[in-house]
PDB file of N, CA and C in Angstrom:
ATOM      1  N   UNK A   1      -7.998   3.169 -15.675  1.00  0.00           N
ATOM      2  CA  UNK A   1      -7.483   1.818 -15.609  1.00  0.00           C
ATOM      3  C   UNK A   1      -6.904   1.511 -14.230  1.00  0.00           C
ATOM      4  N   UNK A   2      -6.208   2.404 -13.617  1.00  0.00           N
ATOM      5  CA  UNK A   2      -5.589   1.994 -12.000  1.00  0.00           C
ATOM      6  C   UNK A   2      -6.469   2.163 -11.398  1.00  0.00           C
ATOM      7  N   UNK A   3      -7.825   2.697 -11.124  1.00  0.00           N
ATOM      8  CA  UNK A   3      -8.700   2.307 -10.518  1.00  0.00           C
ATOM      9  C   UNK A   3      -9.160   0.926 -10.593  1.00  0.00           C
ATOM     10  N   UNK A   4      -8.998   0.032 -11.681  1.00  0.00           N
ATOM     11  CA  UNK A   4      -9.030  -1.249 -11.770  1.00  0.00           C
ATOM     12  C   UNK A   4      -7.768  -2.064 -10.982  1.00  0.00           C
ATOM     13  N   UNK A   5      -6.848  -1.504 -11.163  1.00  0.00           N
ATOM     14  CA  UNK A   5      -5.905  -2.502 -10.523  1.00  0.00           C
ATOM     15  C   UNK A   5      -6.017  -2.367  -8.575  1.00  0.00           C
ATOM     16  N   UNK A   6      -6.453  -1.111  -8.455  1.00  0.00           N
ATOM     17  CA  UNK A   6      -6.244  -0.949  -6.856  1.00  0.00           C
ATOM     18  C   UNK A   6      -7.488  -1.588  -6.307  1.00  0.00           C
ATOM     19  N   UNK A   7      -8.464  -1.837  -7.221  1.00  0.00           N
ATOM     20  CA  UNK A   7      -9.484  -2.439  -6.020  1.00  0.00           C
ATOM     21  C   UNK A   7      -9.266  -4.086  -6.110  1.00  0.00           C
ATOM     22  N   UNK A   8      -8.352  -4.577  -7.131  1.00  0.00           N
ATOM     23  CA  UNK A   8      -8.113  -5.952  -6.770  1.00  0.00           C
ATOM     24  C   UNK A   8      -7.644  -6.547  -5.330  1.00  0.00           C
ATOM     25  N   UNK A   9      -6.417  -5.233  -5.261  1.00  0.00           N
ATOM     26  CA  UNK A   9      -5.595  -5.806  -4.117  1.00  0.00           C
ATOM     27  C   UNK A   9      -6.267  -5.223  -2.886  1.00  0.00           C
ATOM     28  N   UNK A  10      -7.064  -4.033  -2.547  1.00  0.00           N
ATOM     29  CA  UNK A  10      -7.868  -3.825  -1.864  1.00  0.00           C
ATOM     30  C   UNK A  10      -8.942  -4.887  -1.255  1.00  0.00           C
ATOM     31  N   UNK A  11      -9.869  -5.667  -2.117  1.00  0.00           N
ATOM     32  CA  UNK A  11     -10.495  -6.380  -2.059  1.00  0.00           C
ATOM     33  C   UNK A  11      -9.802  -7.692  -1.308  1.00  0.00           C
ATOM     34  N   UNK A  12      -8.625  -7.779  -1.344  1.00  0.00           N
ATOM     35  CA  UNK A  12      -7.698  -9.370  -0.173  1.00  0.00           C
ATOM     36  C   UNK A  12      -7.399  -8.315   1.055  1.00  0.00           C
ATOM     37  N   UNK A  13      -7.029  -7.800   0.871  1.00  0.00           N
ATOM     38  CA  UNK A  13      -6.664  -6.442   2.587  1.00  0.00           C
ATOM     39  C   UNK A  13      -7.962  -6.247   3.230  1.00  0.00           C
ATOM     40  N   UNK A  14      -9.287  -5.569   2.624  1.00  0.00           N
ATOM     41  CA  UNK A  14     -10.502  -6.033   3.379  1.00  0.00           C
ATOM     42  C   UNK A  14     -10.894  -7.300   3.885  1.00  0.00           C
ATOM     43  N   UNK A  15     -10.261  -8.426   3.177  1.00  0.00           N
ATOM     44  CA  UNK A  15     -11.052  -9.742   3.036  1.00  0.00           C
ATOM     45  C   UNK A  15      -9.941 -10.136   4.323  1.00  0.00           C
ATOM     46  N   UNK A  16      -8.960  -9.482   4.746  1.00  0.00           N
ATOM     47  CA  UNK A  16      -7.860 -10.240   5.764  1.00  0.00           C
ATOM     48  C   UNK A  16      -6.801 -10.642   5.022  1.00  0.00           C
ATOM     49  N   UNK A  17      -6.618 -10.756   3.937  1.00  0.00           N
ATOM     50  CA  UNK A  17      -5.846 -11.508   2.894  1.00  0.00           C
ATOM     51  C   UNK A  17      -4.620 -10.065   2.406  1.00  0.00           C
ATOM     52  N   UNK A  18      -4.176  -9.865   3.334  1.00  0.00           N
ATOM     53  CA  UNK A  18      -2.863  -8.770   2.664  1.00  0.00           C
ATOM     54  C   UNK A  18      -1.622  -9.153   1.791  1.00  0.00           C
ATOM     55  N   UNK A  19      -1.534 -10.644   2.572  1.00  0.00           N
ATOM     56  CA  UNK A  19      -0.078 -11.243   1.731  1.00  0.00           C
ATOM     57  C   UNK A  19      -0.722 -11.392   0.064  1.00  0.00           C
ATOM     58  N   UNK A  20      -2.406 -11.818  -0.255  1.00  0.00           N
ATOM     59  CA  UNK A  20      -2.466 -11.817  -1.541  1.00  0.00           C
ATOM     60  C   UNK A  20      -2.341 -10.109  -2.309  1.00  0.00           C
ATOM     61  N   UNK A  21      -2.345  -9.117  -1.366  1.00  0.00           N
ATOM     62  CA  UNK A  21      -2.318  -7.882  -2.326  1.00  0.00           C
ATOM     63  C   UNK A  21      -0.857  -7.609  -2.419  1.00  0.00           C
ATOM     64  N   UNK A  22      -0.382  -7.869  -1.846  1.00  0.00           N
ATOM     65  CA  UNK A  22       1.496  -7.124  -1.846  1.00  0.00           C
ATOM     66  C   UNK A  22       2.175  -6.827  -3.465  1.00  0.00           C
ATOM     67  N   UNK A  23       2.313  -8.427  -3.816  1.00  0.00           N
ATOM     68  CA  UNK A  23       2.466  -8.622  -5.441  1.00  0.00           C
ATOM     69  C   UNK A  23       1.538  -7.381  -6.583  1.00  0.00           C
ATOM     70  N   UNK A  24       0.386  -7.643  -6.434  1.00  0.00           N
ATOM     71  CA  UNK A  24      -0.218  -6.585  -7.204  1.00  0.00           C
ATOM     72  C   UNK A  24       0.069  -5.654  -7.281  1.00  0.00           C
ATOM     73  N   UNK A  25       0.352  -4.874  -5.997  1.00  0.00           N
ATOM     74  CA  UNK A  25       0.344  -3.659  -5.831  1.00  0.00           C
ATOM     75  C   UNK A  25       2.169  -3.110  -5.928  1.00  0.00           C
ATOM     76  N   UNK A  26       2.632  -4.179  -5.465  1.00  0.00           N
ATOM     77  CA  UNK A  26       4.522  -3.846  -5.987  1.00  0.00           C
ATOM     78  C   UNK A  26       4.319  -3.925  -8.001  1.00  0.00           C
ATOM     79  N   UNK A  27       3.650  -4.404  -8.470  1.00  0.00           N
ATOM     80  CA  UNK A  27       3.418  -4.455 -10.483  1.00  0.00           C
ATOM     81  C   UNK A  27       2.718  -3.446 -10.691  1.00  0.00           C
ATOM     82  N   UNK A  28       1.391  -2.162  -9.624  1.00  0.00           N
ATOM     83  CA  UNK A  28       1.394  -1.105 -10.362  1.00  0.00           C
ATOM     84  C   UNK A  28       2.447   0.018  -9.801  1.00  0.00           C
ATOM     85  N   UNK A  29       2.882  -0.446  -8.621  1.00  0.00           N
ATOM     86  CA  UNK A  29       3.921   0.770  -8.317  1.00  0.00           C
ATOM     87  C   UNK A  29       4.899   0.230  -9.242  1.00  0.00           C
ATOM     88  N   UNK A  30       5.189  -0.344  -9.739  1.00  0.00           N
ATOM     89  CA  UNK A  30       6.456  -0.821 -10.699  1.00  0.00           C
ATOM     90  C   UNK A  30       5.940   0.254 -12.022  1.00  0.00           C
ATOM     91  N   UNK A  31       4.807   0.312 -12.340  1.00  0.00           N
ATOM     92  CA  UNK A  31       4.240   0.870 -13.356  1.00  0.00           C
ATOM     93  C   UNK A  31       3.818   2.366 -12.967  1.00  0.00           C
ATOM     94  N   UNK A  32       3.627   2.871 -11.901  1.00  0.00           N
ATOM     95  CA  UNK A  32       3.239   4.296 -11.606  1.00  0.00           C
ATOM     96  C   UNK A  32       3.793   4.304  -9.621  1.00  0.00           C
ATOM     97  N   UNK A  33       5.222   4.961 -10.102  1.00  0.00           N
ATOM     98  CA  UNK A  33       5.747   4.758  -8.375  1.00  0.00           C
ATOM     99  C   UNK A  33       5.188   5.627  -7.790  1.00  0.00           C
ATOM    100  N   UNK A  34       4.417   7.063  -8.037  1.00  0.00           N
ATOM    101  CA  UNK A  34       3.916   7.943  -7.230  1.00  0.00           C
ATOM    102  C   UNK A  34       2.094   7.658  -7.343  1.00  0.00           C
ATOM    103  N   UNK A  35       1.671   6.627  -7.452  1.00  0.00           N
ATOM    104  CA  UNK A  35       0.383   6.545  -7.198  1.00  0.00           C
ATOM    105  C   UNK A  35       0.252   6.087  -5.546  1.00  0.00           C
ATOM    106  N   UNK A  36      -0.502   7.231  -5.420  1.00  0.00           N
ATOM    107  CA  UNK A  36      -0.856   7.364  -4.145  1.00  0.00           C
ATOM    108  C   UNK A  36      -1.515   6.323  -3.073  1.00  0.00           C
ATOM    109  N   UNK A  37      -2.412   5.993  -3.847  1.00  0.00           N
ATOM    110  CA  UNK A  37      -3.343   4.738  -3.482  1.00  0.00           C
ATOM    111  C   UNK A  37      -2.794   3.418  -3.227  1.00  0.00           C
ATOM    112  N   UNK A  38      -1.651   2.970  -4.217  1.00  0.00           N
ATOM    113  CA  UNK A  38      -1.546   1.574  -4.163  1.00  0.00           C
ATOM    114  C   UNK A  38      -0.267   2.201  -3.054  1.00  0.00           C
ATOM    115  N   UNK A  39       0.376   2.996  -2.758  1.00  0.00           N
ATOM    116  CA  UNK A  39       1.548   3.077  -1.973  1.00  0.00           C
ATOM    117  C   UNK A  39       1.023   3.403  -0.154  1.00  0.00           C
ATOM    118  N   UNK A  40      -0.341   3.594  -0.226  1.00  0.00           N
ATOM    119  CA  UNK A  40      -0.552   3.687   1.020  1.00  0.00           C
ATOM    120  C   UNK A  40      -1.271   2.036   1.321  1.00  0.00           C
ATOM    121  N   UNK A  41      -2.078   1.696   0.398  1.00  0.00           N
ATOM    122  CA  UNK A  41      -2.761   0.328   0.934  1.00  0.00           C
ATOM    123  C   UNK A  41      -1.691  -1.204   0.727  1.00  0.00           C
ATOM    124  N   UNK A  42      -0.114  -0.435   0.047  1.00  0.00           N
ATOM    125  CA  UNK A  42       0.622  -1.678   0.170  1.00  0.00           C
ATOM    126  C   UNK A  42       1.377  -1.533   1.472  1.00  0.00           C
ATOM    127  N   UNK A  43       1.534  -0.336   1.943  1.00  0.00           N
ATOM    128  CA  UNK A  43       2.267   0.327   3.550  1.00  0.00           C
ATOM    129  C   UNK A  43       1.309  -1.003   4.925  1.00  0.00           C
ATOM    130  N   UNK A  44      -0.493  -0.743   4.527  1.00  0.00           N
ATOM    131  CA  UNK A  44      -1.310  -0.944   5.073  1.00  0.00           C
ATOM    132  C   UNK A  44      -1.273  -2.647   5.179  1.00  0.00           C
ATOM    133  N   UNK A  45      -1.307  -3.084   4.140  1.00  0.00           N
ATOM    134  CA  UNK A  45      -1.027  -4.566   3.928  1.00  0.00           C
ATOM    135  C   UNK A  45       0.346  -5.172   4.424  1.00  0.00           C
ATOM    136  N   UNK A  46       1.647  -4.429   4.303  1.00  0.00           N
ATOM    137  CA  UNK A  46       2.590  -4.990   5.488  1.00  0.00           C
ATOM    138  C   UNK A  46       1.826  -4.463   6.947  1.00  0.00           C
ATOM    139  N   UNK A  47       1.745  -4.075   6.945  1.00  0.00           N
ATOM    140  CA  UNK A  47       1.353  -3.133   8.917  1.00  0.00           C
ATOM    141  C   UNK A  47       0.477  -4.748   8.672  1.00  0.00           C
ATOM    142  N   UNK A  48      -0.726  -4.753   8.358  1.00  0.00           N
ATOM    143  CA  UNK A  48      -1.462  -6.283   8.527  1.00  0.00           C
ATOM    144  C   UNK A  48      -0.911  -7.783   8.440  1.00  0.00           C
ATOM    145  N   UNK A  49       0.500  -7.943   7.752  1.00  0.00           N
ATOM    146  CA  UNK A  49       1.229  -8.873   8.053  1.00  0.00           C
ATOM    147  C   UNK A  49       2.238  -8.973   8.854  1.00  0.00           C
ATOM    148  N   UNK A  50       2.665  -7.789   9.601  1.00  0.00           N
ATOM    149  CA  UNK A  50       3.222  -8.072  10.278  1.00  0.00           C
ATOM    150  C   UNK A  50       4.711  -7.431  10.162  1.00  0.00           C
ATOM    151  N   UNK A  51       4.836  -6.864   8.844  1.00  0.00           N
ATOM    152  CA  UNK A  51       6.150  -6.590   8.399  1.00  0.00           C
ATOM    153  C   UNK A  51       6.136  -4.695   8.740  1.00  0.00           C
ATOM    154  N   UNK A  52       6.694  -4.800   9.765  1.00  0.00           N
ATOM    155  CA  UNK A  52       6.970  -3.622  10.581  1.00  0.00           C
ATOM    156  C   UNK A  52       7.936  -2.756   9.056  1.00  0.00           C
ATOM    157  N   UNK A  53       9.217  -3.255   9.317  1.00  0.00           N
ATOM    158  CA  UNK A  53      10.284  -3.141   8.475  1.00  0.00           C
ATOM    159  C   UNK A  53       9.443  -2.293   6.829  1.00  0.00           C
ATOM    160  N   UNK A  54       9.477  -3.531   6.337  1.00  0.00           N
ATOM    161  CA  UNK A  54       8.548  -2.798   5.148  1.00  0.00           C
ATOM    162  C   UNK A  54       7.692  -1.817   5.565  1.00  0.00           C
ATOM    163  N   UNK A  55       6.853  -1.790   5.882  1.00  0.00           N
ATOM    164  CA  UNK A  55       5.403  -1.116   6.574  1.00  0.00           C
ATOM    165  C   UNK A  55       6.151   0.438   6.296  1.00  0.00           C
ATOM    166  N   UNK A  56       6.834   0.402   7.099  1.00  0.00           N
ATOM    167  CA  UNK A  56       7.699   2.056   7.877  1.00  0.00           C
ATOM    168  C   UNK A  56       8.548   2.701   6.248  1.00  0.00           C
ATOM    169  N   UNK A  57       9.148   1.644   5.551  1.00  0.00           N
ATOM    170  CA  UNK A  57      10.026   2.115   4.567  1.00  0.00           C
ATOM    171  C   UNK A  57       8.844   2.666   3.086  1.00  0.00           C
ATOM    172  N   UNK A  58       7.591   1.543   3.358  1.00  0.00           N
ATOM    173  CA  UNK A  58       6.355   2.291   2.467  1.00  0.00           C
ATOM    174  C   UNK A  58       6.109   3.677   3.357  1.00  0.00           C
ATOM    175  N   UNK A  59       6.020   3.781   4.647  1.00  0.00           N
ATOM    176  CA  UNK A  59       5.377   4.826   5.159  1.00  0.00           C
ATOM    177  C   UNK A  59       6.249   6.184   4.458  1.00  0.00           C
ATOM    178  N   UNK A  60       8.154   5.693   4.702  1.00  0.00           N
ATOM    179  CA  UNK A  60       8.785   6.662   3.725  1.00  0.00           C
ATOM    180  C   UNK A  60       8.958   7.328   2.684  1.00  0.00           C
ATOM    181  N   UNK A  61       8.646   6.448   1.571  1.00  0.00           N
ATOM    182  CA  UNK A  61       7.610   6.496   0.379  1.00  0.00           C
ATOM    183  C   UNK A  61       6.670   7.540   0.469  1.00  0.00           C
ATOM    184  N   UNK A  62       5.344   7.224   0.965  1.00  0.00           N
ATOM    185  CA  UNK A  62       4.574   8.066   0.823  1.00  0.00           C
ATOM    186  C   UNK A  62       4.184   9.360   1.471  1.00  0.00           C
ATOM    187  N   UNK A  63       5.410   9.266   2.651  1.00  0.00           N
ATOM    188  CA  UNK A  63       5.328  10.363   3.139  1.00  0.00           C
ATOM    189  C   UNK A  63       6.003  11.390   2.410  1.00  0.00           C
ATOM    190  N   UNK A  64       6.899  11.223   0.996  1.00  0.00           N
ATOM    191  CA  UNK A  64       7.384  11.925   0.141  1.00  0.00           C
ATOM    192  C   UNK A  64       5.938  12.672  -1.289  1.00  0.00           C
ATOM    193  N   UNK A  65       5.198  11.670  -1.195  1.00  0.00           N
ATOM    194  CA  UNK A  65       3.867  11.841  -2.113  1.00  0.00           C
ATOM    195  C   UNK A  65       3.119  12.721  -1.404  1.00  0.00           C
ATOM    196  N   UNK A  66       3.014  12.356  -0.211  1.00  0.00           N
ATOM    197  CA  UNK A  66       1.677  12.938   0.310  1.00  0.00           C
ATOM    198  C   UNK A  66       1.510  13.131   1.540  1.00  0.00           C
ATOM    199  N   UNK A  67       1.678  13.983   2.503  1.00  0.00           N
ATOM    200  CA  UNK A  67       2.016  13.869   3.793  1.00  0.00           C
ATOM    201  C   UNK A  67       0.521  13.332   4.593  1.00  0.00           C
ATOM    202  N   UNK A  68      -0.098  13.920   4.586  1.00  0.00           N
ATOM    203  CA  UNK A  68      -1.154  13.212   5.014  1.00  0.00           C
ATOM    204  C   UNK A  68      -1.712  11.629   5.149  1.00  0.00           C
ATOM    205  N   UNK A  69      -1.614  10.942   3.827  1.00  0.00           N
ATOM    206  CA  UNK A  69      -1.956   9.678   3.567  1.00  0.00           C
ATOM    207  C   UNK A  69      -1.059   9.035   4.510  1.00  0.00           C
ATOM    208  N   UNK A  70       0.523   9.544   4.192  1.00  0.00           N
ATOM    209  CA  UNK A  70       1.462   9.106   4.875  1.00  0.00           C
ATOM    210  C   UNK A  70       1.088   8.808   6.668  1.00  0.00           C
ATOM    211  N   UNK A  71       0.666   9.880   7.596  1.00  0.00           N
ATOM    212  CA  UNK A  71       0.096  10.333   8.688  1.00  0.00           C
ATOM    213  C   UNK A  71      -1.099   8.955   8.893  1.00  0.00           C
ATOM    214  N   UNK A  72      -2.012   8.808   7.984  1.00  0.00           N
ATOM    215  CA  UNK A  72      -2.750   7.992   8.411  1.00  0.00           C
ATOM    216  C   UNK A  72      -1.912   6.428   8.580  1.00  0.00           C
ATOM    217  N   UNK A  73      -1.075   6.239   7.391  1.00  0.00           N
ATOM    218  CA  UNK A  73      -0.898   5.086   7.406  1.00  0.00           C
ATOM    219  C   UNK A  73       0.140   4.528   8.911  1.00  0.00           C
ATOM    220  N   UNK A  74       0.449   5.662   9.297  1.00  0.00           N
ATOM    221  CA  UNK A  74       1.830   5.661  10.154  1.00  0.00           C
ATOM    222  C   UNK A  74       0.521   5.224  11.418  1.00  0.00           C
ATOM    223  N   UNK A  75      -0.721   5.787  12.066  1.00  0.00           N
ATOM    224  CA  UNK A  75      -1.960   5.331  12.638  1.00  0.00           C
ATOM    225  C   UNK A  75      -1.757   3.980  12.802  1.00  0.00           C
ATOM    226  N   UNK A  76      -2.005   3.086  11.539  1.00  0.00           N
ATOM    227  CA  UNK A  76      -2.164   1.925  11.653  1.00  0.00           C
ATOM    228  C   UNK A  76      -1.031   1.080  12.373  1.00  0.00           C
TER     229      UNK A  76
END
């Protein structure tokens, strides 16, 4: 089933559209805070709007999950 929810908000972050994934992806981390996926492509979607602040405090986040993912997202 979270493979269903992550390619929604995926699909506005490819499309340029990050401010539409943020929401989604804060309702499955609300529902699964250590999923990996939605905590690196919501890190990815502030870094694309602009929100440094957020961006870095997701990067904190997931650099507790997963050091690596974390590493890439810190890239962007």
């Amino acid at each position: 089933m979270y493979w269903v929810c992550i390619n929604y908000p995926l699909a506005y972050v490819k499309k340029g559209q990050p401010g539409e994934a943020t929401a989604p992806l804060r309702q499955l981390l609300a529902l699964d805070p250590k999923h990996l996926y939605a905590s690196q492509l919501l890190g990815l979607a502030y870094v694309q709007l602009g929100e440094k602040t957020a961006a870095m405090q997701q990067y904190y986040v997931l650099k507790e999950l997963n050091a690596r993912m974390a590493a890439e997202l810190l890239k962007e």
